[in-house]
Protein backbone atom coordinates (compact mmCIF):
# COMPACT_ATOMS: atom_id res chain seq x y z
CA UNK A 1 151.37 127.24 69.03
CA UNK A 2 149.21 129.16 66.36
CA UNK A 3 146.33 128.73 68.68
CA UNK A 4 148.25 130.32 71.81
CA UNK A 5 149.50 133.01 69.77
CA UNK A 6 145.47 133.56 68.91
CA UNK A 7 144.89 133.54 72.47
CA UNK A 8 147.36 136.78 73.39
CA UNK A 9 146.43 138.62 70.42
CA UNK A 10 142.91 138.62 71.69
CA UNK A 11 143.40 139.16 75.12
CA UNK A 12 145.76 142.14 73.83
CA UNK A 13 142.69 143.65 71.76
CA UNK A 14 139.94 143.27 74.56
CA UNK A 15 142.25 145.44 76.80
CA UNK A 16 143.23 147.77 74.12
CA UNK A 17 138.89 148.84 73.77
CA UNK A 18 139.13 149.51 77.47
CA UNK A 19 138.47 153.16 78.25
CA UNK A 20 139.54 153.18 82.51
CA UNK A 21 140.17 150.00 84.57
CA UNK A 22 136.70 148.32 85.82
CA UNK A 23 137.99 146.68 88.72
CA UNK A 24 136.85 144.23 91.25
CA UNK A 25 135.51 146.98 93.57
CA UNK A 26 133.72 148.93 90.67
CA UNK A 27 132.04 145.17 89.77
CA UNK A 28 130.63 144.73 93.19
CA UNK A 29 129.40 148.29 93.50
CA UNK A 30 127.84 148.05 90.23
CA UNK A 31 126.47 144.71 90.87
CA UNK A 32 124.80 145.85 94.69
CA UNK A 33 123.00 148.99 93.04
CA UNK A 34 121.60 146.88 90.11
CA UNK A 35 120.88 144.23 92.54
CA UNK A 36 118.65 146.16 95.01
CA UNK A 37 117.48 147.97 91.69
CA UNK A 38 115.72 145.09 90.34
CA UNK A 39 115.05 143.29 93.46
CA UNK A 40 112.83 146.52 94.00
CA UNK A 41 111.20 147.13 90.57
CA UNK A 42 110.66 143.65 89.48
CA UNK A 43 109.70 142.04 92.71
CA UNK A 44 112.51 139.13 91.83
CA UNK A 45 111.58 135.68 93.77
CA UNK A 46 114.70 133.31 93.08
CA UNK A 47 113.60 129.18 93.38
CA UNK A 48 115.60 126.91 93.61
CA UNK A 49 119.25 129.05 94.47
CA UNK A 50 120.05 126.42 97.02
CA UNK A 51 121.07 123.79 94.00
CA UNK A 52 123.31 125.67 92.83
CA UNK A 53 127.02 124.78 93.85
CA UNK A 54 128.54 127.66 96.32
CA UNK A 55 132.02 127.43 94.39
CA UNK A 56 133.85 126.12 91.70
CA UNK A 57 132.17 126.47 87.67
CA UNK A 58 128.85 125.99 86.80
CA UNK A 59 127.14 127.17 83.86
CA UNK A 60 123.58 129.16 84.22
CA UNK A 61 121.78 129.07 80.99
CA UNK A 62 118.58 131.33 80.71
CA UNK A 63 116.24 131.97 78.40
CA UNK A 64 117.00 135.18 77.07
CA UNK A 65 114.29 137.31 76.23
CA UNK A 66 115.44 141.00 77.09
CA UNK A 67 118.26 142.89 77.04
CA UNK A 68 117.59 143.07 81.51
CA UNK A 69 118.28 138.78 81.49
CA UNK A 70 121.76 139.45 82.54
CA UNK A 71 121.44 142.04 85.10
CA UNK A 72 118.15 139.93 86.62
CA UNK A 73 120.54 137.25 86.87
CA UNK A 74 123.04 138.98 88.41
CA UNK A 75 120.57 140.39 90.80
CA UNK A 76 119.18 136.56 91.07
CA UNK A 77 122.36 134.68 92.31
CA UNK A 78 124.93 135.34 95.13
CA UNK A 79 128.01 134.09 92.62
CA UNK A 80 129.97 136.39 90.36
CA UNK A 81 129.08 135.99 87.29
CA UNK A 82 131.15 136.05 83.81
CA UNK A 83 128.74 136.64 80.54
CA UNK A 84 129.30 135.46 77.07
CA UNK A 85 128.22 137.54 74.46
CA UNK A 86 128.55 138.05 71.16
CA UNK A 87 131.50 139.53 69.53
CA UNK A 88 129.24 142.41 67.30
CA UNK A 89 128.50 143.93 71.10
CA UNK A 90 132.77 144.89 71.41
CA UNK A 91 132.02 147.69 68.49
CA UNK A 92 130.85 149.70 70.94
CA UNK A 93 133.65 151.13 73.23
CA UNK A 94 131.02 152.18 76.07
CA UNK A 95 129.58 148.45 76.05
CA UNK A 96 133.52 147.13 75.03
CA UNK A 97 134.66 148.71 78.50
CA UNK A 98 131.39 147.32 80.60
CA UNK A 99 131.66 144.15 79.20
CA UNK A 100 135.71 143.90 79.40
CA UNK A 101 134.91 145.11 83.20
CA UNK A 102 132.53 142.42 83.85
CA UNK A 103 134.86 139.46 82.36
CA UNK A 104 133.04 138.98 79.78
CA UNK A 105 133.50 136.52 76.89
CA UNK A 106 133.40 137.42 73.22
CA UNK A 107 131.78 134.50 71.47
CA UNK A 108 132.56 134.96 67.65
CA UNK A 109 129.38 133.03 66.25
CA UNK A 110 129.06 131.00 63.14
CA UNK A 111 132.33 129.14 63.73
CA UNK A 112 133.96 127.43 66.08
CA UNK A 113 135.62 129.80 68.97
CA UNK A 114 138.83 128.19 70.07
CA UNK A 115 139.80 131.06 72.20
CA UNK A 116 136.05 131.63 74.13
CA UNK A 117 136.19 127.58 74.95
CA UNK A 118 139.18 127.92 76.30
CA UNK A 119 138.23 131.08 78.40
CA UNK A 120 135.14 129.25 79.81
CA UNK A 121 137.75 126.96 80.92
């Protein structure tokens, strides 16, 4: 019970950082201009797309060596995606609301995260 009662307080807080709804429209408008954005500036070539289930979960797992990795992966697969990131990125409400608005997972790090597990879920 103490765990579900974790689970609703924290879903209560991520909305409570949100500035204006980022809906489902607003994510695929946002993710078509970054899309042709970096398909144009960083001549993206995606290999190996095709092995990638069309549906259901699967878990992508990049390096990450710039703060661009997620929007180059965005631009690089057809699926919408859902980020985790690290909970320190929520103090900012501009970066709260675009993460909140892209489904985003806060991953508290250094212990275990009951509540982001069960999220990936």
């Amino acid at each position: 019970m103490e765990f579900l009662m974790d689970t609703l307080v924290s879903r209560q807080a991520n909305k409570a950082t949100s500035l204006l709804p980022f809906s489902a429209p607003t994510y695929a408008q946002v993710r078509q201009t970054f899309c042709h954005w970096v398909r144009a500036v960083y001549r993206l070539e995606v290999v190996g797309a095709d092995r990638l289930p069309v549906t259901g979960p699967v878990v992508v797992a990049p390096n990450h060596d710039s703060v661009l990795d997620g929007i180059v992966l965005g631009a690089a697969l057809s699926r919408e995606l859902r980020f985790l990131a690290k909970a320190e990125l929520w103090r900012s409400r501009l970066l709260a609301w675009m993460l909140d608005g892209l489904g985003a997972i806060r991953i508290e790090r250094g212990r275990s995260d009951h509540l982001a597990l069960a999220q990936v879920r």
